[in-house]
Protein backbone atom coordinates (compact mmCIF):
# COMPACT_ATOMS: atom_id res chain seq x y z
CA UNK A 1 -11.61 11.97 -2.98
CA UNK A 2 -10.15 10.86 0.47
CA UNK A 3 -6.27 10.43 0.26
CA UNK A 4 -7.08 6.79 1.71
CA UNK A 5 -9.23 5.59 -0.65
CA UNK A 6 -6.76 6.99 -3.55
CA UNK A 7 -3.91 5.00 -1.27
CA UNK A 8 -5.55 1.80 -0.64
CA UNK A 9 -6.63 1.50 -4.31
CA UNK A 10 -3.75 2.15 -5.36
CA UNK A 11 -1.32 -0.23 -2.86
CA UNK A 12 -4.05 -3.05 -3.87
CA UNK A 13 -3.27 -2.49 -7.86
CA UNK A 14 0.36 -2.36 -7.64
CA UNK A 15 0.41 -5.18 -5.13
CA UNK A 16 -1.59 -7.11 -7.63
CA UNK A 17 0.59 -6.24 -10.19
CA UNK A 18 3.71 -7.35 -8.39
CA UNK A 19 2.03 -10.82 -7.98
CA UNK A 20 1.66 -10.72 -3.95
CA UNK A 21 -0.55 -11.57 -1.64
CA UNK A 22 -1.03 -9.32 1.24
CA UNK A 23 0.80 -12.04 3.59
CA UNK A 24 3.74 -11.74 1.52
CA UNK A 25 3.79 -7.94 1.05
CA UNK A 26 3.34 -7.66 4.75
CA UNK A 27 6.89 -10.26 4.83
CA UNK A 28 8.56 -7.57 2.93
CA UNK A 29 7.70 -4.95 4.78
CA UNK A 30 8.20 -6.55 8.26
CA UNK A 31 4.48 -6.06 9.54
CA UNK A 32 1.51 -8.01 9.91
CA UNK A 33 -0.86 -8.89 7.21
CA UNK A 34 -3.68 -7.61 9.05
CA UNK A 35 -1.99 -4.24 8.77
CA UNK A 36 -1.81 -4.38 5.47
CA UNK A 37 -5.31 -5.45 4.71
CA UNK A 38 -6.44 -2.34 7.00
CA UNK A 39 -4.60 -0.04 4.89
CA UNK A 40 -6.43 -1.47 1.32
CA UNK A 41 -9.61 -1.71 3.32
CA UNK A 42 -9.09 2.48 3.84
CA UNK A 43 -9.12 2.04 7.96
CA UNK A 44 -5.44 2.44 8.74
CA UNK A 45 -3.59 6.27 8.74
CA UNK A 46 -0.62 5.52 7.23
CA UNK A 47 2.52 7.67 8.41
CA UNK A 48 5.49 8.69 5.86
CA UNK A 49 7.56 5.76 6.88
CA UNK A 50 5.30 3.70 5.85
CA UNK A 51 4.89 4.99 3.02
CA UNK A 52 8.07 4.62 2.28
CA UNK A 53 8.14 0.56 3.05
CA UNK A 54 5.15 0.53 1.09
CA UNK A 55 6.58 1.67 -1.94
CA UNK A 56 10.18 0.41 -1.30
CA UNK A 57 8.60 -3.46 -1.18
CA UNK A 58 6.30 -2.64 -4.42
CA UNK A 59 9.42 -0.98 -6.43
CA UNK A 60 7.59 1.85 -7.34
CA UNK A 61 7.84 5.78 -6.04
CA UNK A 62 5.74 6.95 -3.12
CA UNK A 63 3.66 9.40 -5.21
CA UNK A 64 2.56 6.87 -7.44
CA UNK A 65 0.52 5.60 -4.20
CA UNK A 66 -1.04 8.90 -3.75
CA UNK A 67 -2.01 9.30 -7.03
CA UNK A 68 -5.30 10.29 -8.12
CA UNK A 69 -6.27 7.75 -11.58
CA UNK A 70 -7.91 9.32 -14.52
């Protein structure tokens, strides 16, 4: 499976989850929404960084975006 399907499912569950929209995910990470609906709609490369502020606004580890579900 592409590693941006497995990310953008998985950023859309946790943000879910967390109870955010993608307007106020995109607050905490200090980009635009738009960006963040690119990377759940699997058209945005994501770099490490932003990775990182991915997981850092969700509270959960960078792998668990990358991983595969059962």
């Amino acid at each position: 499976m592409d590693i941006r399907v497995v990310f953008a499912r998985n950023l859309k569950y946790y943000r879910q989850a967390c109870g955010l929209t993608q307007a106020a995910l995109a607050a905490a990470m200090d980009v635009d929404r738009a960006h963040v609906s690119a990377m759940e709609r699997e058209e945005q490369n994501v770099t490490i960084v932003t990775l990182q502020k991915v997981a850092n606004a969700l509270g959960v580890e960078p792998a668990q975006l990358l991983a595969k579900s059962e």
